[in-house]
C-alpha atoms as a PDB file:
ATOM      1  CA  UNK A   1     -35.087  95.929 -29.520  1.00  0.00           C
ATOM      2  CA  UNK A   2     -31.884  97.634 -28.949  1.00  0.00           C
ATOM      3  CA  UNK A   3     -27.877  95.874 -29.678  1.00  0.00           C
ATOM      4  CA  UNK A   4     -26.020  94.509 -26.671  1.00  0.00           C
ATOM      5  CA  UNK A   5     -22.976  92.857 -28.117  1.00  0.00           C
ATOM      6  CA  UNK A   6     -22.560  94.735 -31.814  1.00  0.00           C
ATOM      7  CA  UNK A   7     -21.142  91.778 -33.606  1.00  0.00           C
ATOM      8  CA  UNK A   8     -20.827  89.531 -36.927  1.00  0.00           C
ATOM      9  CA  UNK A   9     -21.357  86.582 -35.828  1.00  0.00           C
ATOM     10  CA  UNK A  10     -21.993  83.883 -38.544  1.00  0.00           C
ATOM     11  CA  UNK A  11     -24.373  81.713 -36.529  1.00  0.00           C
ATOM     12  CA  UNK A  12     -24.837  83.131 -32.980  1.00  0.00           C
ATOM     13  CA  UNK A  13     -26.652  81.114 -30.419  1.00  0.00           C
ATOM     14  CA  UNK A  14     -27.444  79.684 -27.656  1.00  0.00           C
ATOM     15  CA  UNK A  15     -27.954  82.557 -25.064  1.00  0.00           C
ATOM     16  CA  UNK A  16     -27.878  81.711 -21.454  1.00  0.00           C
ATOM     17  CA  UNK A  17     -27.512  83.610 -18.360  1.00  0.00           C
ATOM     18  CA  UNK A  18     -25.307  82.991 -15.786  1.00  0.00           C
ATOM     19  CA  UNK A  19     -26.586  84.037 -12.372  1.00  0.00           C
ATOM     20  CA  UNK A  20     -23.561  83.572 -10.418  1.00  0.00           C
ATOM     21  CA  UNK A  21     -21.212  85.756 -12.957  1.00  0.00           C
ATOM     22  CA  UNK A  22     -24.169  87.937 -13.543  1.00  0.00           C
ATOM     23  CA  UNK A  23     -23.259  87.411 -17.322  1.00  0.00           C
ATOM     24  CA  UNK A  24     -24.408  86.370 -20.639  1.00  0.00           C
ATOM     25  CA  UNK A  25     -22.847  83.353 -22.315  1.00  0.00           C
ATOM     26  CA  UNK A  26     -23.754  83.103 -26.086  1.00  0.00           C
ATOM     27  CA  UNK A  27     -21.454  81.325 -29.028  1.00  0.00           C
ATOM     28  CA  UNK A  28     -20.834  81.563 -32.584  1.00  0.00           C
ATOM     29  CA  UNK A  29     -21.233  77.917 -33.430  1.00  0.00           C
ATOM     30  CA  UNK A  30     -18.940  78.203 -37.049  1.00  0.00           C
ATOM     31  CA  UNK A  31     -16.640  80.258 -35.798  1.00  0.00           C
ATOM     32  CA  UNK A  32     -15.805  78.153 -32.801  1.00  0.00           C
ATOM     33  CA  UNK A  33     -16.186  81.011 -30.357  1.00  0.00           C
ATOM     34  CA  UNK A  34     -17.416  81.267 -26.907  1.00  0.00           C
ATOM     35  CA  UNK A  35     -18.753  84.517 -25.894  1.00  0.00           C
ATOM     36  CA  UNK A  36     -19.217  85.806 -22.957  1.00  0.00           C
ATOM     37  CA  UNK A  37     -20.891  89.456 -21.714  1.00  0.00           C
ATOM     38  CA  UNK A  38     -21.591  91.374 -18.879  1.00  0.00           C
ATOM     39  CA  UNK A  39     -24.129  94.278 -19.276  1.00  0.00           C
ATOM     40  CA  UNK A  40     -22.998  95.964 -16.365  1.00  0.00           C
ATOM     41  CA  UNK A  41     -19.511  96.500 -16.849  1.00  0.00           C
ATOM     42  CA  UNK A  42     -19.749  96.128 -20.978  1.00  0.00           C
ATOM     43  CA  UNK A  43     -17.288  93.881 -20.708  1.00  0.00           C
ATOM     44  CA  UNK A  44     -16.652  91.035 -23.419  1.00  0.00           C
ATOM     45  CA  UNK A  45     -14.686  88.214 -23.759  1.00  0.00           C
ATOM     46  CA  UNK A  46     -14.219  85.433 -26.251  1.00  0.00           C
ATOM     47  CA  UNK A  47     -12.925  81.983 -25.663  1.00  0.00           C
ATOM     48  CA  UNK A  48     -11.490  79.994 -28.948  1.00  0.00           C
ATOM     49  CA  UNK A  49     -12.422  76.473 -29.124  1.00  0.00           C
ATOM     50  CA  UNK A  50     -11.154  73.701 -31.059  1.00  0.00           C
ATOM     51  CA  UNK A  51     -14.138  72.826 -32.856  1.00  0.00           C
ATOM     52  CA  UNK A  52     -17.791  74.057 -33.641  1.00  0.00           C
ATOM     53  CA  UNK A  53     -19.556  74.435 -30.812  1.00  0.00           C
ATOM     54  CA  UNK A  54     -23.230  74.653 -30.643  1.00  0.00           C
ATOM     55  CA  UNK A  55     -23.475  75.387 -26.960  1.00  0.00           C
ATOM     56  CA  UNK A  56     -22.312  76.258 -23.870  1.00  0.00           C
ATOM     57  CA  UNK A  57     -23.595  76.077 -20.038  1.00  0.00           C
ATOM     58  CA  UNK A  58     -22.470  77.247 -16.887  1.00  0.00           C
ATOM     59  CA  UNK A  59     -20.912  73.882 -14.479  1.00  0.00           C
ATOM     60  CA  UNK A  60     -22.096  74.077 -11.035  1.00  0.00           C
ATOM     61  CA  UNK A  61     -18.206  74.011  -9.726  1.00  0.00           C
ATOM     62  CA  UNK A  62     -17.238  76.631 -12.175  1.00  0.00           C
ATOM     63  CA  UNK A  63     -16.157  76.198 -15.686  1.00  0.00           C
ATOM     64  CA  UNK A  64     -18.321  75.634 -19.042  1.00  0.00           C
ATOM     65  CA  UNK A  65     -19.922  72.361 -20.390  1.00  0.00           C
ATOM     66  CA  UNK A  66     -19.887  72.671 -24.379  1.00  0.00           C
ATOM     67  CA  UNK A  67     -21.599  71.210 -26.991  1.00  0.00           C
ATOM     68  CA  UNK A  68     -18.952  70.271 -29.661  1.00  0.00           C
ATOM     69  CA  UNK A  69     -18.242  69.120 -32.629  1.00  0.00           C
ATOM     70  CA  UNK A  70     -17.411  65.381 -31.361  1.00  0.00           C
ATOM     71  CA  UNK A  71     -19.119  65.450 -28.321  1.00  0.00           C
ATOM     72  CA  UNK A  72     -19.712  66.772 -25.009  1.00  0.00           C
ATOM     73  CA  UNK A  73     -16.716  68.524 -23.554  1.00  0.00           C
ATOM     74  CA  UNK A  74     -15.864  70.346 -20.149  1.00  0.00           C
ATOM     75  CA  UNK A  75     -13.882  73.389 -19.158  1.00  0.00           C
ATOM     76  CA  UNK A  76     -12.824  73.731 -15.577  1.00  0.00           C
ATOM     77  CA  UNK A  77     -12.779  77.048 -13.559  1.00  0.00           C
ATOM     78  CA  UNK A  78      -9.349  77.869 -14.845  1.00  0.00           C
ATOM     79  CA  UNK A  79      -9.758  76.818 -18.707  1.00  0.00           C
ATOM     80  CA  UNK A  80      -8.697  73.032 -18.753  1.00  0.00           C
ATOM     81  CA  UNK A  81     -10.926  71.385 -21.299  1.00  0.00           C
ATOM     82  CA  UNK A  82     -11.564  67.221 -21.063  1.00  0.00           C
ATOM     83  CA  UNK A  83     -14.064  65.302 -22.854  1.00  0.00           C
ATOM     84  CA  UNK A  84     -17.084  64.378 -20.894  1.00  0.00           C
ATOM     85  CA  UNK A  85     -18.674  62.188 -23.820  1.00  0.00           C
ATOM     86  CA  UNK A  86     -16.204  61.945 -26.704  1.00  0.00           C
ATOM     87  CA  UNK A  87     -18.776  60.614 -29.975  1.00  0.00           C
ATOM     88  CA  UNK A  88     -17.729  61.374 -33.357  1.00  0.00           C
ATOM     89  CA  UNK A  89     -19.920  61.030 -36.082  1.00  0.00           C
ATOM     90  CA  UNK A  90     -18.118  61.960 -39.665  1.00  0.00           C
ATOM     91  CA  UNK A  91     -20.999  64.446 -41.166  1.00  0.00           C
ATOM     92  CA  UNK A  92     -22.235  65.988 -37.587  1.00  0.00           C
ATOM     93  CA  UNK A  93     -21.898  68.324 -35.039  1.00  0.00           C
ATOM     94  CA  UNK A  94     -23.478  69.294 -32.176  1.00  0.00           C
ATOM     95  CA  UNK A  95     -26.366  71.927 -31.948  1.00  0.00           C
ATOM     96  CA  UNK A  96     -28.579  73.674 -29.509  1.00  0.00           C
ATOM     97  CA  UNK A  97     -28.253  71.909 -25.447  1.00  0.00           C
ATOM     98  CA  UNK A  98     -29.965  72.753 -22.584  1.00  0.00           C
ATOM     99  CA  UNK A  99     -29.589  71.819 -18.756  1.00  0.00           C
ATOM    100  CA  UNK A 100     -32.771  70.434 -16.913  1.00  0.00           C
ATOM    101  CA  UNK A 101     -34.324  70.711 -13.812  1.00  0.00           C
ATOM    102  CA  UNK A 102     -32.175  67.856 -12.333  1.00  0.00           C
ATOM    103  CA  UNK A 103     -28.660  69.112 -13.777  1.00  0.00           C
ATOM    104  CA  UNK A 104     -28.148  67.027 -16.871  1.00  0.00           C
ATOM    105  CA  UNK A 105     -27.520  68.123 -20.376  1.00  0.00           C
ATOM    106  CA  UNK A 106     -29.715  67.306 -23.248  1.00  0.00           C
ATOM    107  CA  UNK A 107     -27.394  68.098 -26.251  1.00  0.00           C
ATOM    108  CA  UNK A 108     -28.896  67.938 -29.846  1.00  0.00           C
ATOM    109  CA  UNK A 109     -27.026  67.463 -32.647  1.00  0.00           C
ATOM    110  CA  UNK A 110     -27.790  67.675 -36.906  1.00  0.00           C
ATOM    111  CA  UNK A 111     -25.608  66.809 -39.701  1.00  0.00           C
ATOM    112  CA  UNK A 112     -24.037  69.827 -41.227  1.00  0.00           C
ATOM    113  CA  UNK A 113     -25.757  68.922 -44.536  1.00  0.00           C
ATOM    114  CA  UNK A 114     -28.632  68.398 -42.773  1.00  0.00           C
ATOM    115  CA  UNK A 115     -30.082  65.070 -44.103  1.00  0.00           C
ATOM    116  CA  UNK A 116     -33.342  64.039 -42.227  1.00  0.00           C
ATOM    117  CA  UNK A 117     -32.069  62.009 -39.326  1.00  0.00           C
ATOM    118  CA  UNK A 118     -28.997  62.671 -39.056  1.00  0.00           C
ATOM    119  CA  UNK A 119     -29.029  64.185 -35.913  1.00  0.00           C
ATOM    120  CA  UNK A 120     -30.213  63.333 -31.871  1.00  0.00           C
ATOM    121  CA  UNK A 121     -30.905  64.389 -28.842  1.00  0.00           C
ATOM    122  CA  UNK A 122     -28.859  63.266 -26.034  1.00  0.00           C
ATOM    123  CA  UNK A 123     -29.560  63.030 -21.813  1.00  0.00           C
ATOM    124  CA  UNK A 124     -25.517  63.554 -20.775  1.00  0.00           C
ATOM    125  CA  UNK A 125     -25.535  63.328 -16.843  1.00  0.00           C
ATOM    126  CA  UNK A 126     -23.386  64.510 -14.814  1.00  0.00           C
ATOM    127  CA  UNK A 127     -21.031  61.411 -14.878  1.00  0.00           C
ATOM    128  CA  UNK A 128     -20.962  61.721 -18.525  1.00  0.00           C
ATOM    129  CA  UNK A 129     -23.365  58.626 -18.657  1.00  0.00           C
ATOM    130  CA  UNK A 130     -25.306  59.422 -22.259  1.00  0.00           C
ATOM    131  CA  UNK A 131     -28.550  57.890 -23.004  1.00  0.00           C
ATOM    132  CA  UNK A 132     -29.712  58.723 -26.942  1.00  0.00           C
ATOM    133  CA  UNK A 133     -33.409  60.042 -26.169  1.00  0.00           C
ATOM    134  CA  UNK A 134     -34.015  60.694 -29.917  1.00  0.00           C
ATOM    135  CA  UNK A 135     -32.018  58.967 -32.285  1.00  0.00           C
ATOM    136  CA  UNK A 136     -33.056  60.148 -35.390  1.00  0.00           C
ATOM    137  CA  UNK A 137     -33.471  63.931 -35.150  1.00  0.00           C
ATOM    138  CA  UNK A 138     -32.730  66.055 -38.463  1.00  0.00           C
ATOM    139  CA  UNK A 139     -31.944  69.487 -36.733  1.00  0.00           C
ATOM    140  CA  UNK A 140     -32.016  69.716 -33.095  1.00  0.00           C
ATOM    141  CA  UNK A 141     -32.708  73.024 -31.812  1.00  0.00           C
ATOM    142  CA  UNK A 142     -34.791  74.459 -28.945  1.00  0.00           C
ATOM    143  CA  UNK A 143     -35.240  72.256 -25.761  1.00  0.00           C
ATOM    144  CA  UNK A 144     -36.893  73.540 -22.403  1.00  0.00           C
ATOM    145  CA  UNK A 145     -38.677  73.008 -19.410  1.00  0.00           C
ATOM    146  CA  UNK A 146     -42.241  73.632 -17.775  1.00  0.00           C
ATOM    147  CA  UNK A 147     -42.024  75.661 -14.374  1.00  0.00           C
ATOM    148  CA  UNK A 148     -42.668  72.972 -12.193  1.00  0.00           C
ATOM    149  CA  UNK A 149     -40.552  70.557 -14.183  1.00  0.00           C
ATOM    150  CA  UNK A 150     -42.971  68.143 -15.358  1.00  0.00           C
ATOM    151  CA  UNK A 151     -43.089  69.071 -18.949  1.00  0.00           C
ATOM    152  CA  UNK A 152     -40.284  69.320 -21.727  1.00  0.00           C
ATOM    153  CA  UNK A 153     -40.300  71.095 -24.976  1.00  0.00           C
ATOM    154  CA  UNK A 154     -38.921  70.770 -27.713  1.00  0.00           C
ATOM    155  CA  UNK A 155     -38.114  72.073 -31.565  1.00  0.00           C
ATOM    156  CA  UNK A 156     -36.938  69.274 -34.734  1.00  0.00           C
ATOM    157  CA  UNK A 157     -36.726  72.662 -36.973  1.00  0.00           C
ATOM    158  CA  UNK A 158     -37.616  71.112 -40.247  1.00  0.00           C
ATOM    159  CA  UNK A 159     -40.976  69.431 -38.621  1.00  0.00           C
ATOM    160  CA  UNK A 160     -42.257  73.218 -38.245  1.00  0.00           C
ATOM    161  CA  UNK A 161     -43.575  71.887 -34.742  1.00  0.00           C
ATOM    162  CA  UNK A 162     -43.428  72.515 -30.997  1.00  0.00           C
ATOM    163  CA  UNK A 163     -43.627  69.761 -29.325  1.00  0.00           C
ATOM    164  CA  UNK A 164     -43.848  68.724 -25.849  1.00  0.00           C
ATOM    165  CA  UNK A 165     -42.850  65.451 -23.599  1.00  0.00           C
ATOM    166  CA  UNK A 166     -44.329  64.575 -20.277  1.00  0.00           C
ATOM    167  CA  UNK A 167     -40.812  64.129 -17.914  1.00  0.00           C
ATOM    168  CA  UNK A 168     -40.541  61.098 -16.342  1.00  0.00           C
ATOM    169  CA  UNK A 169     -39.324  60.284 -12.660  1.00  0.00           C
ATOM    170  CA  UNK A 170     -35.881  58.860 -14.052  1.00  0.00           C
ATOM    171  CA  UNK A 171     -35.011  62.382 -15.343  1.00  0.00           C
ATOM    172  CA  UNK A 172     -36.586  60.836 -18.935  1.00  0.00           C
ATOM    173  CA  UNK A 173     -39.348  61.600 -21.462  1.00  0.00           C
ATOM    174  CA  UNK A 174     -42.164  60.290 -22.820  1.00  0.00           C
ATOM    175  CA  UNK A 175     -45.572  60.542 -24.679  1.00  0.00           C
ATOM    176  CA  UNK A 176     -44.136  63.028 -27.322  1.00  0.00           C
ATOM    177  CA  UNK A 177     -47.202  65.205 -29.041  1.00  0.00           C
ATOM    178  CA  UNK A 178     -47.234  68.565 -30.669  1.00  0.00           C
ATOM    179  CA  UNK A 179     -47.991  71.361 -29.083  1.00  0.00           C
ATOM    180  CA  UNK A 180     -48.309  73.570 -31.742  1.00  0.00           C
ATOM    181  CA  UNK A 181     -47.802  73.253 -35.478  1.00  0.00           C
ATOM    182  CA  UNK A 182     -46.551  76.676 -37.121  1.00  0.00           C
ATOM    183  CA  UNK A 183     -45.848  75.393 -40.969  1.00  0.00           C
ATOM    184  CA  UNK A 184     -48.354  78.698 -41.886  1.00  0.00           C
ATOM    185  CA  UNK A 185     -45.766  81.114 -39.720  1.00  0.00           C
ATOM    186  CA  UNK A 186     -43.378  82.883 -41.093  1.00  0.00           C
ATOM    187  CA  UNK A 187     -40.018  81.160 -40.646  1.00  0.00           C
ATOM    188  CA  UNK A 188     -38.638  78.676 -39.137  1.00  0.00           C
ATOM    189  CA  UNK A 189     -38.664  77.519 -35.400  1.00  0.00           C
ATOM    190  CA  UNK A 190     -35.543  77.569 -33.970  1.00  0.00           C
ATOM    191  CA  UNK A 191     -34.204  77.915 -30.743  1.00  0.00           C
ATOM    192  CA  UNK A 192     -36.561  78.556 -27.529  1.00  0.00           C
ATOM    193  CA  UNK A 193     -36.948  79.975 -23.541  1.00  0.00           C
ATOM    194  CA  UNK A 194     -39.625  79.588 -21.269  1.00  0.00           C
ATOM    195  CA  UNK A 195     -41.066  81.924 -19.044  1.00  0.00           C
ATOM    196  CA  UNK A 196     -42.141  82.063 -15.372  1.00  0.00           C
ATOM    197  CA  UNK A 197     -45.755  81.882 -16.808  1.00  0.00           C
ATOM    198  CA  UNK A 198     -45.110  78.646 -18.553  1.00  0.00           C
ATOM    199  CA  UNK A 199     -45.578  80.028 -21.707  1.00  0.00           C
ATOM    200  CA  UNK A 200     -42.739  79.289 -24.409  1.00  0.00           C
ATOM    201  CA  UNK A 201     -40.669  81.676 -26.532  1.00  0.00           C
ATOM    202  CA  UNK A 202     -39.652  80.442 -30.099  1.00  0.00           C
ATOM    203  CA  UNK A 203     -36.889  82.269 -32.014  1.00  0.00           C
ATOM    204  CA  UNK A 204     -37.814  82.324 -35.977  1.00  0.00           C
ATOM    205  CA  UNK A 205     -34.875  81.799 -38.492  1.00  0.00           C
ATOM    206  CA  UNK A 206     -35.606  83.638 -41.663  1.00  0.00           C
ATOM    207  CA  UNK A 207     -38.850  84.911 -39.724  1.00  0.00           C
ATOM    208  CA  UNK A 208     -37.484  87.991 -38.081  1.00  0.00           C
ATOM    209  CA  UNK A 209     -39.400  87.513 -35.041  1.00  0.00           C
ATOM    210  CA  UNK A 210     -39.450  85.941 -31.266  1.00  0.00           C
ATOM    211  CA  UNK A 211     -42.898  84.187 -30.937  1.00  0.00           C
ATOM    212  CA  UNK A 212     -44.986  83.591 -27.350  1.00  0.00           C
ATOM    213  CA  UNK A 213     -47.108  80.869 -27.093  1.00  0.00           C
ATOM    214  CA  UNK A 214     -49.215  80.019 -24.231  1.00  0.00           C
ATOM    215  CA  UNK A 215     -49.200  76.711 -22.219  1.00  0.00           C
ATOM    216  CA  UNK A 216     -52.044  75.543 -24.439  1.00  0.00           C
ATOM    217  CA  UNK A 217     -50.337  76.094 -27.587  1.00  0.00           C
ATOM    218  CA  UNK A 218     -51.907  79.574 -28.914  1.00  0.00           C
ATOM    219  CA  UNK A 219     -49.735  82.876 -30.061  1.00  0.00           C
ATOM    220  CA  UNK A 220     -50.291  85.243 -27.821  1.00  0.00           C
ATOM    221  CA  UNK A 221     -47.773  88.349 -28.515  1.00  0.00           C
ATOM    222  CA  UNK A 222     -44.977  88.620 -31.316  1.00  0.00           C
ATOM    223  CA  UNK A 223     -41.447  90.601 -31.072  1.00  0.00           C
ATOM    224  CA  UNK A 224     -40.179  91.821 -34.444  1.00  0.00           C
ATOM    225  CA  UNK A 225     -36.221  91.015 -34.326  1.00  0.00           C
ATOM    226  CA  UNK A 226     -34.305  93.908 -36.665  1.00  0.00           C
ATOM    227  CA  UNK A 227     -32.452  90.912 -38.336  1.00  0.00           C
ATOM    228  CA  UNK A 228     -34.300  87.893 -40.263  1.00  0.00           C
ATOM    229  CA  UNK A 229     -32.423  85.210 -38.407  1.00  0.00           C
ATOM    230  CA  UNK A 230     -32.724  85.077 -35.240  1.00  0.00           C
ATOM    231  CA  UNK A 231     -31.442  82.033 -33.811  1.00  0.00           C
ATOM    232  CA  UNK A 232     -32.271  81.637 -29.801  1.00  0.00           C
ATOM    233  CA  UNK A 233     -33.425  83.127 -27.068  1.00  0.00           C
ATOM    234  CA  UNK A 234     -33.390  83.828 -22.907  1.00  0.00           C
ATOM    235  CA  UNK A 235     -33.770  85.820 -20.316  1.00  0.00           C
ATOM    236  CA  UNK A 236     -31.207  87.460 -17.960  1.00  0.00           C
ATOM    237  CA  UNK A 237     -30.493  90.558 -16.069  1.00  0.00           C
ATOM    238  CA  UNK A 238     -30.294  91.046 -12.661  1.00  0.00           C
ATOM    239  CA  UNK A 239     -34.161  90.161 -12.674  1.00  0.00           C
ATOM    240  CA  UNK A 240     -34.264  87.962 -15.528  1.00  0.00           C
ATOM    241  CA  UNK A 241     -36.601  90.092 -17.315  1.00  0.00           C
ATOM    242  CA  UNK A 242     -34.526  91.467 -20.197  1.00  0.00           C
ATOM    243  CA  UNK A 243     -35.296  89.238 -23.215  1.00  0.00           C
ATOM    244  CA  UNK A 244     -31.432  88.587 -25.323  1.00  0.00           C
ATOM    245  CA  UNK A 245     -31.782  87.338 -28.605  1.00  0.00           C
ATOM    246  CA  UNK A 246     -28.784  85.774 -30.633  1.00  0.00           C
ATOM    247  CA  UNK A 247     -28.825  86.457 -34.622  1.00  0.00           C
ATOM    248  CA  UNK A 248     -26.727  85.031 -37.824  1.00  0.00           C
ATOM    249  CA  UNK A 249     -25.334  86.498 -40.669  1.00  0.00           C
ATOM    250  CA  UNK A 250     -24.844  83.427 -42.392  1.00  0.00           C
ATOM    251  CA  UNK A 251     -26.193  83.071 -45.826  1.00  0.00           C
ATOM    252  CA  UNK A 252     -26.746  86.797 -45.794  1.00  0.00           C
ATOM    253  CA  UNK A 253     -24.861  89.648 -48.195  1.00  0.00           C
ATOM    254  CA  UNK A 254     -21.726  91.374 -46.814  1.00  0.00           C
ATOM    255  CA  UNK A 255     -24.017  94.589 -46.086  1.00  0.00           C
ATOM    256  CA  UNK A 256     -27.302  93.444 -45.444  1.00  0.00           C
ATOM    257  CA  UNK A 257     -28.628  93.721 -42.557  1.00  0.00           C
ATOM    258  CA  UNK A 258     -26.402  95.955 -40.322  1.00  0.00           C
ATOM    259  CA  UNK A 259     -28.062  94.332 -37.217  1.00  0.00           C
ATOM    260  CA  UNK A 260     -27.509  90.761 -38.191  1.00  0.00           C
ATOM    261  CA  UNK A 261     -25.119  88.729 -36.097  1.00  0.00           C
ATOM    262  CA  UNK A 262     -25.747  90.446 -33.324  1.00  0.00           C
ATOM    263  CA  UNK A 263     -26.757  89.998 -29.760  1.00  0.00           C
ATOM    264  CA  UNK A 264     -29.954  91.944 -29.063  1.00  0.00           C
ATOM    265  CA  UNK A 265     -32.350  92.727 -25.961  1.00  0.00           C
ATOM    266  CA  UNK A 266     -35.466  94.131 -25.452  1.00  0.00           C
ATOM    267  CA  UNK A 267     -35.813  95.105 -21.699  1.00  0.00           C
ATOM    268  CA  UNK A 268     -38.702  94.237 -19.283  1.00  0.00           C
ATOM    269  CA  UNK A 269     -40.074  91.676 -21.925  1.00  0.00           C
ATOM    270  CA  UNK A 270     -41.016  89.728 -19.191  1.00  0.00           C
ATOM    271  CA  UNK A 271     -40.010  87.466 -16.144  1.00  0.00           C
ATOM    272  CA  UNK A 272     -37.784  84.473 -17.368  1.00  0.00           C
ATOM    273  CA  UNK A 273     -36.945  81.421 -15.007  1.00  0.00           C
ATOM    274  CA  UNK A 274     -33.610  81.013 -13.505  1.00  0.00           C
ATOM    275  CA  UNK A 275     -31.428  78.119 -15.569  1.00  0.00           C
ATOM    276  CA  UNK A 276     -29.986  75.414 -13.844  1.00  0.00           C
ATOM    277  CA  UNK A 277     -26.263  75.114 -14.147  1.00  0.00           C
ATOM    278  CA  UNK A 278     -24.625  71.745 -15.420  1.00  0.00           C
ATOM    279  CA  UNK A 279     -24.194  69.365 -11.991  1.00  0.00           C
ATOM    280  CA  UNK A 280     -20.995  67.428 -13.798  1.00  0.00           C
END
């Protein structure tokens, strides 16, 4: 893997690419930072927020939706920020999101001491309309989409599962099972991508590696990450093929790992899906 963004990020995450900027938008969830790179230019920029944020998604108009501290909040084209779902929980803070097929965000949550269910997972539509899908999550991480939309997966890290949800007609989920059980890997599953084969991408914290599995549930190739915490991963590039991988220091010595909190890539991994931008 080589660095694209050299950087110290506490707890980097959430990479997503944003077609229409041909960018990379990543964020440093403790350091309440929004990141956001362009590979062909080099060019970086970082956007302060208020609070931790554990996410953030391109808006279909323009803008960012992020996944805060208190809620869901919303950043127009020109850097106005208003609440789309203002929730606060004393104790918690929002996680890992993802958009869906149909333009809604599912934002997870966890509590920062991260007591078993003290987190969810959240549909937000566009109209800020929030239905709590999972009400008792512990730490809310990965969450994805089949190619054809009819499947969702999904990562509760401390259940060392993937799991996956049929998708309903209303935009909902049901009939939760596992789709693979990795308590013998090494690590922990974290954040995830999947590709234009259907087959799912799992980042492992404290595993130092990006795990494939296949549609059916089996490990079928393994990327060694030069940093033991990777967080997240996606594709982007110009042909979404270029795999970026977000990393955390946190936790870790003041010289360990020289690699750690940075944003890596490994080119022509393979061919990603293109990500839906938030429709609110």
């Amino acid at each position: 893997m080589e660095i694209a963004v050299a950087a110290r990020a506490e707890l980097g995450e959430g990479p997503t690419w944003d077609p229409v900027a041909g960018r990379l938008i990543w964020v440093d969830i403790l350091s309440s930072r929004v990141h956001l790179f362009d590979p062909a230019t080099g060019r970086q920029e970082v956007r302060e927020t208020d609070q931790h944020v554990g996410a953030a998604k391109p808006r279909a108009g323009g803008g960012l939706v992020v996944n805060l501290r208190d809620g869901v909040g919303l950043y127009d084209a020109a850097g106005a920020f208003s609440w789309l779902l203002h929730d606060p929980v004393e104790g918690r803070r929002g996680n890992d999101a993802a958009v869906a097929p149909d333009g809604a965000l599912w934002a997870g949550s966890m509590a920062y001491d991260e007591r078993p269910g003290g987190g969810t997972l959240v549909r937000v539509a566009p109209d800020g309309t929030a239905r709590t899908v999972l009400p008792d999550a512990t730490v809310s991480n990965g969450t994805g989409w089949s190619p054809d939309g009819s499947l969702m997966y999904y990562i509760d890290t401390p259940t060392r599962r993937i799991d996956v949800f049929t998708v309903t007609d209303d935009g909902g989920v049901r009939d939760r099972r596992t789709l693979v059980d990795v308590s013998d890997a090494a690590g922990s599953p974290d954040g995830l991508t999947v590709d234009a084969d259907g087959c799912v991408w799992v980042a492992f914290w404290d595993g130092g590696a990006v795990r494939r599995f296949t549609p059916a549930g089996v490990l079928d190739r393994t990327v060694d990450v030069p940093a033991s915490r990777p967080t997240a991963c996606a594709f982007g590039g110009p042909g979404l093929t270029d795999l970026y991988v977000t990393t955390a220091r946190t936790g870790l010595a003041p010289d360990a790992e020289p690699a750690a909190g940075s944003v890596l890539v490994l080119p022509g991994a393979g061919q990603g899906l293109p990500q839906p931008a938030f429709a609110g």
